[in-house]
PDB file of N, CA and C in Angstrom:
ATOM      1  N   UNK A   1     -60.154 -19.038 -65.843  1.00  0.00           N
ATOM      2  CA  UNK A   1     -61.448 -18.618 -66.363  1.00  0.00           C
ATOM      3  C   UNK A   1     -61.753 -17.205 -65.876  1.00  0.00           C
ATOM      4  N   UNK A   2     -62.062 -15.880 -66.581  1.00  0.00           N
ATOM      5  CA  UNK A   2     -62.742 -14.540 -66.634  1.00  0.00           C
ATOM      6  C   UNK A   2     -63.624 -15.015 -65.762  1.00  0.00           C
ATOM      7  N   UNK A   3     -64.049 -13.399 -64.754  1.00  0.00           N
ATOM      8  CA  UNK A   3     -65.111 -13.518 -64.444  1.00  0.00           C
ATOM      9  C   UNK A   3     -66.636 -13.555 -65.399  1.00  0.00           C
ATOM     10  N   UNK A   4     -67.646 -14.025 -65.071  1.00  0.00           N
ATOM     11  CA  UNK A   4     -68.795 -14.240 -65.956  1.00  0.00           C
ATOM     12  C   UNK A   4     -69.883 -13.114 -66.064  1.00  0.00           C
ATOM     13  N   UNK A   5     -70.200 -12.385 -66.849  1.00  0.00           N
ATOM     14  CA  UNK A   5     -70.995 -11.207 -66.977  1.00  0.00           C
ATOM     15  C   UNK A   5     -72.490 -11.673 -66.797  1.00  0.00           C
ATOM     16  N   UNK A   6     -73.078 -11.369 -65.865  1.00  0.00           N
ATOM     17  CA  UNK A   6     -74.531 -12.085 -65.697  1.00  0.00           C
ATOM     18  C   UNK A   6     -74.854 -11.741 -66.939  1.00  0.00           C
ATOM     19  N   UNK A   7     -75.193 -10.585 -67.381  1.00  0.00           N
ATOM     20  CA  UNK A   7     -76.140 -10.638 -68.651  1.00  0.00           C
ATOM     21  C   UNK A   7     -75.858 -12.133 -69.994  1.00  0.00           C
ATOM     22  N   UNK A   8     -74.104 -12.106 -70.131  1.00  0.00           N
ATOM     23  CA  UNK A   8     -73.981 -12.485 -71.205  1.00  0.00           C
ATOM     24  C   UNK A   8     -74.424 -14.210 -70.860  1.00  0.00           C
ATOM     25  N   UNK A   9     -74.694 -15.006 -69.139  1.00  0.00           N
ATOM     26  CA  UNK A   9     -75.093 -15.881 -68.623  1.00  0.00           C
ATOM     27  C   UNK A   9     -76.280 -16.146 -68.964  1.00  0.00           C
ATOM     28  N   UNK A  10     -76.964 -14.557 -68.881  1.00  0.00           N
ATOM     29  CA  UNK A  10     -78.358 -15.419 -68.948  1.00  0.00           C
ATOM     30  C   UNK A  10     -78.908 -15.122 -69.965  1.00  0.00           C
ATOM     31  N   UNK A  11     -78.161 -14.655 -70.672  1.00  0.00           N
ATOM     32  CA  UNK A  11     -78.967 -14.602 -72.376  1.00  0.00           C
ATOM     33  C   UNK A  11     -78.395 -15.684 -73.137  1.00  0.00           C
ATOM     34  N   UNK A  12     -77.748 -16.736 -72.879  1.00  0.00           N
ATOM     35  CA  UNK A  12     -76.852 -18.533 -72.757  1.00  0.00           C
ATOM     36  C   UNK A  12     -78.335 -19.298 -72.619  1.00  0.00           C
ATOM     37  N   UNK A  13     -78.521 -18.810 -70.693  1.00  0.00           N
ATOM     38  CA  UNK A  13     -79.537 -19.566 -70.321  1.00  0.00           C
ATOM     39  C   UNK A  13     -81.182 -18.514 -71.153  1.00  0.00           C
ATOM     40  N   UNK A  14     -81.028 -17.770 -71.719  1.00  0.00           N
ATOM     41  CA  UNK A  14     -82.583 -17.557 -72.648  1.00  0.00           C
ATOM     42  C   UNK A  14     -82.201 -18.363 -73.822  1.00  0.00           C
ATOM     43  N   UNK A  15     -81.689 -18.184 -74.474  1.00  0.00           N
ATOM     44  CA  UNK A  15     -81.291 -19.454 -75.654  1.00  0.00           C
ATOM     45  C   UNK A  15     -81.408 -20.620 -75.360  1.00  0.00           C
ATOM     46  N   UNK A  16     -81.351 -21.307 -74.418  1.00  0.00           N
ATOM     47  CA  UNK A  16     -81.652 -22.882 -74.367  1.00  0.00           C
ATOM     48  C   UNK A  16     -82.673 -23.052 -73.698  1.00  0.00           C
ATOM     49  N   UNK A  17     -83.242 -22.260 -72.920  1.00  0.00           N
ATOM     50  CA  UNK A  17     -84.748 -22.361 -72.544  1.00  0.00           C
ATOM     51  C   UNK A  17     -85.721 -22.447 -73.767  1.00  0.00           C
ATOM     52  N   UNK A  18     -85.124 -21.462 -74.684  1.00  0.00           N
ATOM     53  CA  UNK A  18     -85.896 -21.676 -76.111  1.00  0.00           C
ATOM     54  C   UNK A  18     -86.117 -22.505 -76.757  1.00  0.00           C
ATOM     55  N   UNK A  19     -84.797 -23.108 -76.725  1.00  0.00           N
ATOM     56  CA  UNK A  19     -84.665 -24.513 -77.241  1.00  0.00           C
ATOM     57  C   UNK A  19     -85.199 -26.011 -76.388  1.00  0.00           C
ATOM     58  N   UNK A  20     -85.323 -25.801 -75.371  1.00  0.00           N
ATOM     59  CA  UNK A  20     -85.696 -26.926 -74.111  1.00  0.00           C
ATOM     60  C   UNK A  20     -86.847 -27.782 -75.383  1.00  0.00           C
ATOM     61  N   UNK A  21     -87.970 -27.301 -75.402  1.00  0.00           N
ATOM     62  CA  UNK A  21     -88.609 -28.110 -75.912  1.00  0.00           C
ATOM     63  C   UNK A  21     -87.932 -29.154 -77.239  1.00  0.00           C
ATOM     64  N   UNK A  22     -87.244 -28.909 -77.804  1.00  0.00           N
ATOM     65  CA  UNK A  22     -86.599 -29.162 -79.246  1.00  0.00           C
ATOM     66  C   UNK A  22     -85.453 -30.503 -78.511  1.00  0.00           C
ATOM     67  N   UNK A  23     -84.814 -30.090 -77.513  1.00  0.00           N
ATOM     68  CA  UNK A  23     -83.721 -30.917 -76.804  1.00  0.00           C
ATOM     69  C   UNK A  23     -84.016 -31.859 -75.881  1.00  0.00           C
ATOM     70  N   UNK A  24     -85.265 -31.520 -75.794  1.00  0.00           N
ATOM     71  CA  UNK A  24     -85.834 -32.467 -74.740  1.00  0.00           C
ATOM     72  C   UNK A  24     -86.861 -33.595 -75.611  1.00  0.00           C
ATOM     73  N   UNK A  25     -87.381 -33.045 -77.143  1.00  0.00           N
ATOM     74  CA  UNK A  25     -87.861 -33.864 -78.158  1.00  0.00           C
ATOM     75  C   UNK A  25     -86.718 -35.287 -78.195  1.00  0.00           C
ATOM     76  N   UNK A  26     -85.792 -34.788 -78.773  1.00  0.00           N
ATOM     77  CA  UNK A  26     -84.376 -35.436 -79.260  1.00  0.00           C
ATOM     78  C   UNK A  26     -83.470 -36.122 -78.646  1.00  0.00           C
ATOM     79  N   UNK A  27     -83.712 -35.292 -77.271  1.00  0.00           N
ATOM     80  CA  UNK A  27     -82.593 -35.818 -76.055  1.00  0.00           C
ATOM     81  C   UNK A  27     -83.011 -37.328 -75.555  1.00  0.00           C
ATOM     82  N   UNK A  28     -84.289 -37.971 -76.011  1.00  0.00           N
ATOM     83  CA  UNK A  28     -84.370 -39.218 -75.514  1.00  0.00           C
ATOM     84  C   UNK A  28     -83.940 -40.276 -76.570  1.00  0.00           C
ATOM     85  N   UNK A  29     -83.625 -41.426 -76.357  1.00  0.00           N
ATOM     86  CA  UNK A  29     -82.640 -42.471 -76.750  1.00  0.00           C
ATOM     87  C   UNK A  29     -83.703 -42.931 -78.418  1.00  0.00           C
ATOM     88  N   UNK A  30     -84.476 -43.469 -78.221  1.00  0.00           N
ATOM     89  CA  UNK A  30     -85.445 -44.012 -79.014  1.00  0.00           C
ATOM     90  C   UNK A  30     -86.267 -42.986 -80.136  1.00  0.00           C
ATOM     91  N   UNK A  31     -86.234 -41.665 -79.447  1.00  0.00           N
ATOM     92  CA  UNK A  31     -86.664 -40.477 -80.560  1.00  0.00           C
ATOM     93  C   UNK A  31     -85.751 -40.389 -81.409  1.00  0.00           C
ATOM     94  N   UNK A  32     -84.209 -39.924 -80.611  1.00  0.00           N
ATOM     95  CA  UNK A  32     -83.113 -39.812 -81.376  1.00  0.00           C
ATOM     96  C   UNK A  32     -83.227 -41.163 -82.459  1.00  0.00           C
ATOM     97  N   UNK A  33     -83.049 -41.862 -82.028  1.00  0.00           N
ATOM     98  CA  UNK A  33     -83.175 -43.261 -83.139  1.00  0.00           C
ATOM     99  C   UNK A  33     -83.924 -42.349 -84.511  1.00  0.00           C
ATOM    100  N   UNK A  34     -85.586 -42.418 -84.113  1.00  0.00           N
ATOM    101  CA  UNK A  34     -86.331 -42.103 -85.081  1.00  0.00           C
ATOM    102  C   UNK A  34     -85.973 -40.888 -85.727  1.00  0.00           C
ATOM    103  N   UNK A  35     -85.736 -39.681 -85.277  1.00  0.00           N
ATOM    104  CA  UNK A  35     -84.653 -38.289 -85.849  1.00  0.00           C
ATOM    105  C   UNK A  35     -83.843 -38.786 -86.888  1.00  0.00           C
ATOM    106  N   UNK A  36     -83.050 -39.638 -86.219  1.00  0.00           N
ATOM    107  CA  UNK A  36     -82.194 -40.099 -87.449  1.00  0.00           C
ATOM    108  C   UNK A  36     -82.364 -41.260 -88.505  1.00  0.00           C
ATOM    109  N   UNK A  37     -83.427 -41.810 -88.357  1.00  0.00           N
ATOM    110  CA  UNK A  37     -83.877 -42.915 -89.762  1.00  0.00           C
ATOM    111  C   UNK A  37     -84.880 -41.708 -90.624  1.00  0.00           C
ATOM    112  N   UNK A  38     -85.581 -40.449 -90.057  1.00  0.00           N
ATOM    113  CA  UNK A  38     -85.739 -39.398 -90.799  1.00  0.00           C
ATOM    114  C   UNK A  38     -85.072 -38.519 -91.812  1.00  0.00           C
ATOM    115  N   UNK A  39     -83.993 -38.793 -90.991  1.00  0.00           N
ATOM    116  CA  UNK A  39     -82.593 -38.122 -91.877  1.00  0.00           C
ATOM    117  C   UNK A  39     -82.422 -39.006 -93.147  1.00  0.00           C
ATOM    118  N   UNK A  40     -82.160 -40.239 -92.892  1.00  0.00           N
ATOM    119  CA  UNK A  40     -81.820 -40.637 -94.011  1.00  0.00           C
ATOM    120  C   UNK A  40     -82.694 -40.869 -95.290  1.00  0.00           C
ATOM    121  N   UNK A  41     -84.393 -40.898 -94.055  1.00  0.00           N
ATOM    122  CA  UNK A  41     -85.414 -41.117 -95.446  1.00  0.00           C
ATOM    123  C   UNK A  41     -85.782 -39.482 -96.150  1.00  0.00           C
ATOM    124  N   UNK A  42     -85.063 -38.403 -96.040  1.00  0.00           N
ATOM    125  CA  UNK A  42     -85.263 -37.727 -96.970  1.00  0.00           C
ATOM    126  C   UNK A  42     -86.325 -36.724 -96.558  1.00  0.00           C
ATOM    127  N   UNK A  43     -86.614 -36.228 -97.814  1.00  0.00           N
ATOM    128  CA  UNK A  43     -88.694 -35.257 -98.072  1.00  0.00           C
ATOM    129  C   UNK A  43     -89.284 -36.364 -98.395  1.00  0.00           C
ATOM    130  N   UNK A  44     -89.212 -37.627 -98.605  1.00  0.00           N
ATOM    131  CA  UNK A  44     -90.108 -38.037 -98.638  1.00  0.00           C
ATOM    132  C   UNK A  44     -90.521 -38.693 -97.360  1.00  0.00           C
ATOM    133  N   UNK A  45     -89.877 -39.489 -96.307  1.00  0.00           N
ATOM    134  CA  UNK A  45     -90.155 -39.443 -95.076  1.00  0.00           C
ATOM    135  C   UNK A  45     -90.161 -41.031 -95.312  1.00  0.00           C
ATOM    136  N   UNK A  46     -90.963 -41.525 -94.181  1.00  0.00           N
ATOM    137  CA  UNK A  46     -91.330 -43.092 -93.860  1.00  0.00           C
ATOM    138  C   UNK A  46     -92.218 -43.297 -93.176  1.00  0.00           C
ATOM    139  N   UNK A  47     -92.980 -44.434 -93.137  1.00  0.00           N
ATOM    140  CA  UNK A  47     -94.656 -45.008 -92.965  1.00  0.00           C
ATOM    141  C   UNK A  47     -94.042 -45.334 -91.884  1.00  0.00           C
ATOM    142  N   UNK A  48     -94.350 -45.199 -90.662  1.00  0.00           N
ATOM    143  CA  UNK A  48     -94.681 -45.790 -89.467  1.00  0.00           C
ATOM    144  C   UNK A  48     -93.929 -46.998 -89.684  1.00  0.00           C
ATOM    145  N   UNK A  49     -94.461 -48.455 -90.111  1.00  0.00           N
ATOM    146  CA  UNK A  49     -93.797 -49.808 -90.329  1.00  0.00           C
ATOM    147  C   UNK A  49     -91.992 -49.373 -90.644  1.00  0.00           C
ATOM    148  N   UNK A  50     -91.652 -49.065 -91.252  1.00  0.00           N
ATOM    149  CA  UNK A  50     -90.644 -48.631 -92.039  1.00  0.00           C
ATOM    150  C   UNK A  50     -89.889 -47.725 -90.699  1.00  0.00           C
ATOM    151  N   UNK A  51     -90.326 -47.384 -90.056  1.00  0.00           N
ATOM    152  CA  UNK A  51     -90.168 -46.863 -88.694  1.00  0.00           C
ATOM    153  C   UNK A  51     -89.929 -47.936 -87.991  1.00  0.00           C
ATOM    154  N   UNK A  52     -90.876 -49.019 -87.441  1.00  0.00           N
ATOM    155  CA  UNK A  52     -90.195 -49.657 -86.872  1.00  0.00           C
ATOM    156  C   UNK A  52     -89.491 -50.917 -86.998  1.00  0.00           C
ATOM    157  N   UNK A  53     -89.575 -50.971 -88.215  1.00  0.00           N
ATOM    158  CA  UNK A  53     -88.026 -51.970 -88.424  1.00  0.00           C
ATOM    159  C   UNK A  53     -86.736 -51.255 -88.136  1.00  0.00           C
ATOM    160  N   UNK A  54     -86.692 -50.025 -88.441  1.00  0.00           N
ATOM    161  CA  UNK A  54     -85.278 -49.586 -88.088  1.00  0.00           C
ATOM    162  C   UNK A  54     -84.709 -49.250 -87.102  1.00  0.00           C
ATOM    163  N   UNK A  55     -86.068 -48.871 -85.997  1.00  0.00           N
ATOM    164  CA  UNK A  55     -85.754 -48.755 -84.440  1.00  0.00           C
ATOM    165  C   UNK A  55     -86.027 -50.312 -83.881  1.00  0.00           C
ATOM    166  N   UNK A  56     -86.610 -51.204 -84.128  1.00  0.00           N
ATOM    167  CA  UNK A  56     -86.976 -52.085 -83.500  1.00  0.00           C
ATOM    168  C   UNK A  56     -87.618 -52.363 -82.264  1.00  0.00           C
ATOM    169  N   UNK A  57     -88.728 -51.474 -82.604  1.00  0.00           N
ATOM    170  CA  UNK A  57     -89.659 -51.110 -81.641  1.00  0.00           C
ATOM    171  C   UNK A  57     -91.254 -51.574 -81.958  1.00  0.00           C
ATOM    172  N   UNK A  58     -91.814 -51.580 -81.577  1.00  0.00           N
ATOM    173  CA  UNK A  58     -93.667 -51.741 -81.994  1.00  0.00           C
ATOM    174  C   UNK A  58     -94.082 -50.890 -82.193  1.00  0.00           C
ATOM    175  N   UNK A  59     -95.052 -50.924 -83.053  1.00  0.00           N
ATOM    176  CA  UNK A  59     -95.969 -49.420 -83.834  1.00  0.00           C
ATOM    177  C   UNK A  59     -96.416 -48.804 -83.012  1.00  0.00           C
ATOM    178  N   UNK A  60     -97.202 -49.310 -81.453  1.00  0.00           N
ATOM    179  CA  UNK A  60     -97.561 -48.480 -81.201  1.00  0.00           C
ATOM    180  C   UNK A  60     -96.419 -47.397 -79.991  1.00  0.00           C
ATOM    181  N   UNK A  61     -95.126 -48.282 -79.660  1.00  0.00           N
ATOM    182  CA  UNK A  61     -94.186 -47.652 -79.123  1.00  0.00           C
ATOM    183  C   UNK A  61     -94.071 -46.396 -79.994  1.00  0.00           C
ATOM    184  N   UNK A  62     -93.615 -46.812 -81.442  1.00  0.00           N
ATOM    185  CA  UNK A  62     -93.187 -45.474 -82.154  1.00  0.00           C
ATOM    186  C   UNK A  62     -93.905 -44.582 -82.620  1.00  0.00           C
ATOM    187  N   UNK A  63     -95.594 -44.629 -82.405  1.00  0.00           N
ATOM    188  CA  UNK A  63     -96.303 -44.137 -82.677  1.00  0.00           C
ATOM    189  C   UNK A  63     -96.275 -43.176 -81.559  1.00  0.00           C
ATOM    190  N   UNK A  64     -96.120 -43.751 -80.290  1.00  0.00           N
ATOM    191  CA  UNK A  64     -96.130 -42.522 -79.343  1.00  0.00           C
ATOM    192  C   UNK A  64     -94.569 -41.695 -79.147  1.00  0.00           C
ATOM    193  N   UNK A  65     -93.985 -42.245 -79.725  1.00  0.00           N
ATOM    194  CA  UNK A  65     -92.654 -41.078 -79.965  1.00  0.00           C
ATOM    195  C   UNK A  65     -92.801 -40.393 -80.756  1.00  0.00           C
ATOM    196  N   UNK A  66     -93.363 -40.603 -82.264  1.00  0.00           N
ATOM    197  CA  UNK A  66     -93.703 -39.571 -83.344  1.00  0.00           C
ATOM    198  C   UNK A  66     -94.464 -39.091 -82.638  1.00  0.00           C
ATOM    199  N   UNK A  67     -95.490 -39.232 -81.807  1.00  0.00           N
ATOM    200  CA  UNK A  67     -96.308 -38.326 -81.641  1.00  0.00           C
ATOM    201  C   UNK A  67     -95.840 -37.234 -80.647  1.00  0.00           C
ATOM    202  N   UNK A  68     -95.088 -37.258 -79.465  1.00  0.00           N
ATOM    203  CA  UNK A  68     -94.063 -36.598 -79.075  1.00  0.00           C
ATOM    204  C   UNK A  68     -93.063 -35.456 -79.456  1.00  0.00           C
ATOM    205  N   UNK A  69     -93.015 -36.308 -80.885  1.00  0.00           N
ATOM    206  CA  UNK A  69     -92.073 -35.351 -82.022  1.00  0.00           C
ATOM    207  C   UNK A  69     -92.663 -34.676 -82.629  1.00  0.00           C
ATOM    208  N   UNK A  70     -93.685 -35.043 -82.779  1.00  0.00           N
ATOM    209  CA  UNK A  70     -94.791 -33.800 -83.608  1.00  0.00           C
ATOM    210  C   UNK A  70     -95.166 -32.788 -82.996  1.00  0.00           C
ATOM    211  N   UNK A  71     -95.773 -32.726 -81.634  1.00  0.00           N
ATOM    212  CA  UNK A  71     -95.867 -31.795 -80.618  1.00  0.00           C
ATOM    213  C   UNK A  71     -94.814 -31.169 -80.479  1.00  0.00           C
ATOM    214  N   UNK A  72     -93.503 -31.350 -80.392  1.00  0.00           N
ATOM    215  CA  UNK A  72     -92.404 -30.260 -80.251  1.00  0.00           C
ATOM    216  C   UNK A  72     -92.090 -29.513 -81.564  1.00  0.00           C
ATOM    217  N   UNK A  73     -92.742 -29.847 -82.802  1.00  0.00           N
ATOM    218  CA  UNK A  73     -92.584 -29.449 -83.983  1.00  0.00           C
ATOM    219  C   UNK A  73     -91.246 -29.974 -84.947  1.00  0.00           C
ATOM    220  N   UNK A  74     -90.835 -31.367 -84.380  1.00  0.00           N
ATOM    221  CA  UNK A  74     -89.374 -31.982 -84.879  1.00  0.00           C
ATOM    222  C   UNK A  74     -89.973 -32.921 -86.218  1.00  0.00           C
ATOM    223  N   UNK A  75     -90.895 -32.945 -86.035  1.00  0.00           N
ATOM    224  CA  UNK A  75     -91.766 -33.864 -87.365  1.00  0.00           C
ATOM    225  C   UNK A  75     -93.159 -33.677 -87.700  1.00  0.00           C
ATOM    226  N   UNK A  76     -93.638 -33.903 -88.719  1.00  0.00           N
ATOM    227  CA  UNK A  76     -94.887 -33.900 -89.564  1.00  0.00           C
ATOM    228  C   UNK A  76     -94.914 -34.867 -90.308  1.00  0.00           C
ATOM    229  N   UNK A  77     -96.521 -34.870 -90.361  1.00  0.00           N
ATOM    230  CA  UNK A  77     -96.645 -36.411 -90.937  1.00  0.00           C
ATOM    231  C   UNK A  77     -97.385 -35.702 -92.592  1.00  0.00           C
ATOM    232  N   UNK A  78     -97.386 -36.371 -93.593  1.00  0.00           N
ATOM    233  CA  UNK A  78     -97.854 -36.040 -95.052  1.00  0.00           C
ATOM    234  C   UNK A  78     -99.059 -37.456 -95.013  1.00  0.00           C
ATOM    235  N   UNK A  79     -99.971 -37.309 -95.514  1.00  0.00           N
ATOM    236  CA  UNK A  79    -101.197 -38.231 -95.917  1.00  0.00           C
ATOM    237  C   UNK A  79    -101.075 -37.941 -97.734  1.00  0.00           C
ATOM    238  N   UNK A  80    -101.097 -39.407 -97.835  1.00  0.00           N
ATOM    239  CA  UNK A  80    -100.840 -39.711 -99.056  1.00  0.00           C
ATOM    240  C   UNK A  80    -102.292 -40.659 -99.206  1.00  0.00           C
ATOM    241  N   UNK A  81    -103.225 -40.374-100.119  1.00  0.00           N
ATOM    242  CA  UNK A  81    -104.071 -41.374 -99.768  1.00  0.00           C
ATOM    243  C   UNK A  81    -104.553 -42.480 -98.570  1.00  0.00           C
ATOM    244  N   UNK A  82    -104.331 -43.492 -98.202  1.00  0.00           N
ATOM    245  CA  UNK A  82    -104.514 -44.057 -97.088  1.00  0.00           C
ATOM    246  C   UNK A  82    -103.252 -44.235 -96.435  1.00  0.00           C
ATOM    247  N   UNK A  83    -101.720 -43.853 -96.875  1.00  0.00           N
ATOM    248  CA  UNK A  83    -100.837 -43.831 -96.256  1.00  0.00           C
ATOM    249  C   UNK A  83    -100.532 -42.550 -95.360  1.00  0.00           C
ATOM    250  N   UNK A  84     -99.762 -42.656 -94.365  1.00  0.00           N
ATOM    251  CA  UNK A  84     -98.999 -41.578 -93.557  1.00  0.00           C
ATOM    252  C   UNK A  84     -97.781 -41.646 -93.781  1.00  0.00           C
ATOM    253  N   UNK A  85     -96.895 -40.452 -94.195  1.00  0.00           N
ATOM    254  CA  UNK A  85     -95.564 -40.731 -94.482  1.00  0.00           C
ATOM    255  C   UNK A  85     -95.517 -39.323 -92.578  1.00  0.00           C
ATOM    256  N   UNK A  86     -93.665 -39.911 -92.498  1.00  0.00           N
ATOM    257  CA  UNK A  86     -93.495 -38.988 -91.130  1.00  0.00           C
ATOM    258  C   UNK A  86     -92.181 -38.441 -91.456  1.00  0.00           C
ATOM    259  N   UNK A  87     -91.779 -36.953 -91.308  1.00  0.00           N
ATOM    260  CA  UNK A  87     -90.629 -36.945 -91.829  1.00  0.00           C
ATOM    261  C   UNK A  87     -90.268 -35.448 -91.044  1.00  0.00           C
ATOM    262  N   UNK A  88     -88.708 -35.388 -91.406  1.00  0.00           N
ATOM    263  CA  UNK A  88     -88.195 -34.362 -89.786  1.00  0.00           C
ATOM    264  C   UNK A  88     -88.715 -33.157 -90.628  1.00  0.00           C
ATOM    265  N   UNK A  89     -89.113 -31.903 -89.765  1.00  0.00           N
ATOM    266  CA  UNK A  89     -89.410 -30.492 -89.925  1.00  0.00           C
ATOM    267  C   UNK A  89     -88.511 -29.717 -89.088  1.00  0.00           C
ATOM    268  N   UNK A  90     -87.066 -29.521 -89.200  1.00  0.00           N
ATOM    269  CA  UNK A  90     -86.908 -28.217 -87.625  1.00  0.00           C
ATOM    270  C   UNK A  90     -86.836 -26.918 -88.592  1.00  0.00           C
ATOM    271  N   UNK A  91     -87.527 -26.866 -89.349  1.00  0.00           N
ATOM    272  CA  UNK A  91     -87.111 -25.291 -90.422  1.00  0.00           C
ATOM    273  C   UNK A  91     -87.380 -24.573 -88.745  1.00  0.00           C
ATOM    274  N   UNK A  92     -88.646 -24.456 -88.129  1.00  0.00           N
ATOM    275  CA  UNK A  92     -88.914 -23.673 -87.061  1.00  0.00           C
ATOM    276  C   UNK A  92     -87.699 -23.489 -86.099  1.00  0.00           C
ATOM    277  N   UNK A  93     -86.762 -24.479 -85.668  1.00  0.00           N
ATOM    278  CA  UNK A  93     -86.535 -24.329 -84.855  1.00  0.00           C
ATOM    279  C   UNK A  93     -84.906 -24.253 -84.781  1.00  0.00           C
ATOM    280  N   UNK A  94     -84.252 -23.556 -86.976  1.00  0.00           N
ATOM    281  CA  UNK A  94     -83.153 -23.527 -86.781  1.00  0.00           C
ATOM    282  C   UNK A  94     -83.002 -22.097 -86.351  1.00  0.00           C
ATOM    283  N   UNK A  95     -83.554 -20.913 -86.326  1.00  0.00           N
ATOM    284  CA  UNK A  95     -83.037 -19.389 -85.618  1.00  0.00           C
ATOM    285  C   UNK A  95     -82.665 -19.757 -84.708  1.00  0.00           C
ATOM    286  N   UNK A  96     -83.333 -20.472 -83.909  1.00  0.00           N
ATOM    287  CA  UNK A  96     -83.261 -20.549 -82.039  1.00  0.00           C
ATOM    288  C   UNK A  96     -82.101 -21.354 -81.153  1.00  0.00           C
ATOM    289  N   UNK A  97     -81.632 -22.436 -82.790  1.00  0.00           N
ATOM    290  CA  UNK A  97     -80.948 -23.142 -82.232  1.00  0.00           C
ATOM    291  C   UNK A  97     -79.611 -22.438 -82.877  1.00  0.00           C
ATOM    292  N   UNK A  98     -79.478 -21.380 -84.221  1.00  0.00           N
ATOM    293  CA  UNK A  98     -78.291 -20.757 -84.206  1.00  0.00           C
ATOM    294  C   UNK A  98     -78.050 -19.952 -83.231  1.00  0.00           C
ATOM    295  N   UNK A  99     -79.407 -19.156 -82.416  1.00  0.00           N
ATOM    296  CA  UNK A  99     -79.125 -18.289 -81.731  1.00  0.00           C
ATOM    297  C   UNK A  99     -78.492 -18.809 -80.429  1.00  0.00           C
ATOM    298  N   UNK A 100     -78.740 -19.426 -79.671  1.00  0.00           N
ATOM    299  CA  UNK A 100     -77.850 -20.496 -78.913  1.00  0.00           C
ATOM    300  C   UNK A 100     -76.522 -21.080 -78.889  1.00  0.00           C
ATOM    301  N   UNK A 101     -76.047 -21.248 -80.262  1.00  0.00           N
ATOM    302  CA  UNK A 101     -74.971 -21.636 -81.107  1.00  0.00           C
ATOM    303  C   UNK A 101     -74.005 -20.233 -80.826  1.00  0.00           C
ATOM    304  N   UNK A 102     -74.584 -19.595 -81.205  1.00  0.00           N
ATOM    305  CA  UNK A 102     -73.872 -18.466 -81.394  1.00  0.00           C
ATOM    306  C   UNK A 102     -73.266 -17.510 -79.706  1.00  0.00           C
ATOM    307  N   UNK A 103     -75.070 -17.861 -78.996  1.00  0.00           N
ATOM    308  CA  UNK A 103     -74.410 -17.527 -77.576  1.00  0.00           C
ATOM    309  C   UNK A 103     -73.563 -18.872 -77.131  1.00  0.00           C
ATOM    310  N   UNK A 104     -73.339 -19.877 -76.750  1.00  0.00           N
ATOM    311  CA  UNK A 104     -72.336 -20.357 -76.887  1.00  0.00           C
ATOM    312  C   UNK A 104     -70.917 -20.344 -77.001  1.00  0.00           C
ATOM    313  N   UNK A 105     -71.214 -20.123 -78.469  1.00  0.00           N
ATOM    314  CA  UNK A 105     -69.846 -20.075 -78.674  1.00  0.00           C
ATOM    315  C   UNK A 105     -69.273 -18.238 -78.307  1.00  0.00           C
ATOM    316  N   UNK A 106     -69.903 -17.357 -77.726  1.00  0.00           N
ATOM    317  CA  UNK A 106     -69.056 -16.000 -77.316  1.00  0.00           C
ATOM    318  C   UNK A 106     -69.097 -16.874 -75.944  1.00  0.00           C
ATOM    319  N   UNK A 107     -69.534 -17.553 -75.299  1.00  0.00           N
ATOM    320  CA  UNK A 107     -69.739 -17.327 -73.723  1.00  0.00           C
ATOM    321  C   UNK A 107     -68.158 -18.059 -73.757  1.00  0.00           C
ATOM    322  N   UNK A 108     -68.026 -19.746 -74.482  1.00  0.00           N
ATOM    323  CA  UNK A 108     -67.018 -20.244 -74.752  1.00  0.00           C
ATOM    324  C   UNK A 108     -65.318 -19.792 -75.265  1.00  0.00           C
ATOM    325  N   UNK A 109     -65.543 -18.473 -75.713  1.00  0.00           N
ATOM    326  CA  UNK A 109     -64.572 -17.925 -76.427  1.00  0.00           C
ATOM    327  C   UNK A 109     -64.333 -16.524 -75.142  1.00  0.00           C
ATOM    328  N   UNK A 110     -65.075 -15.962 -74.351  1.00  0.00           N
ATOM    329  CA  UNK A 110     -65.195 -15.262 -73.534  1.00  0.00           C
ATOM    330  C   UNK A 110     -64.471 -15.629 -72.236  1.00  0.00           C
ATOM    331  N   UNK A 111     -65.331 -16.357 -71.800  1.00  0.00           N
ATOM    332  CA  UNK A 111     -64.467 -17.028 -70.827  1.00  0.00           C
ATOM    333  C   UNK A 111     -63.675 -18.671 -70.776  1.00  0.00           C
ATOM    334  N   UNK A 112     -63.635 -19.480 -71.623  1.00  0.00           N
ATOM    335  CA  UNK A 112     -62.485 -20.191 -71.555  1.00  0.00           C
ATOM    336  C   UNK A 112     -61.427 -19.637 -72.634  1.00  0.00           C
ATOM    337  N   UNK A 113     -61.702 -18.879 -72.916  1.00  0.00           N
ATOM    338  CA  UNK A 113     -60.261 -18.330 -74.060  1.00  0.00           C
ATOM    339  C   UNK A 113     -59.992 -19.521 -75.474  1.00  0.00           C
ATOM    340  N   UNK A 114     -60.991 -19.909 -75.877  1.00  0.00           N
ATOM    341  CA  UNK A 114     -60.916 -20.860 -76.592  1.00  0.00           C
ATOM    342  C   UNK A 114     -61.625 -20.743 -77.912  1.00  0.00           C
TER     343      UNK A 114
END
């Protein structure tokens, strides 16, 4: 392994500080669940119930993970008349996570030669 250029280190570690909030949304077991029954329900999203049949959790468990997810900006909810649909949003948070990607992969190609 090259020696490591502080700068190109800590502009690695400014990229995932950026991202912390977004990875730390996702990074738990039961969000991830819900992230991904988002995925599959589309733009149009899914009602809470419909939520938790697929995690197998209680409404108000998954109510406080969406709500979790909403605060980091990983989801939004749509009001449809008396319904709530919930469905993934990262438009915000793909720059930050290419920009990361991208430091990454020089730090990876830099010093493991790979």
């Amino acid at each position: 392994m090259a020696n490591i250029n502080p700068n190109e280190y800590r502009d690695l570690l400014r990229h995932f500080e950026e991202c912390r909030p977004f990875f730390q949304a996702i990074g738990n077991e039961t969000r991830a669940a819900i992230v991904m029954d988002l995925i599959m329900a589309g733009e149009e999203g899914h009602r809470v119930g419909v939520i938790c049949d697929a995690v197998h959790l209680s409404r108000p468990a998954v109510s406080h993970q969406l709500k979790i997810l909403k605060e980091a900006g990983v989801v939004q909810m749509r009001e449809e008349g008396t319904k709530n649909y919930y469905y993934l949003c990262i438009g915000d948070h793909i720059p930050k996570l290419r920009a990361a990607s991208e430091a990454l992969d020089l730090f990876v190609k830099t010093y493991y030669n790979m």
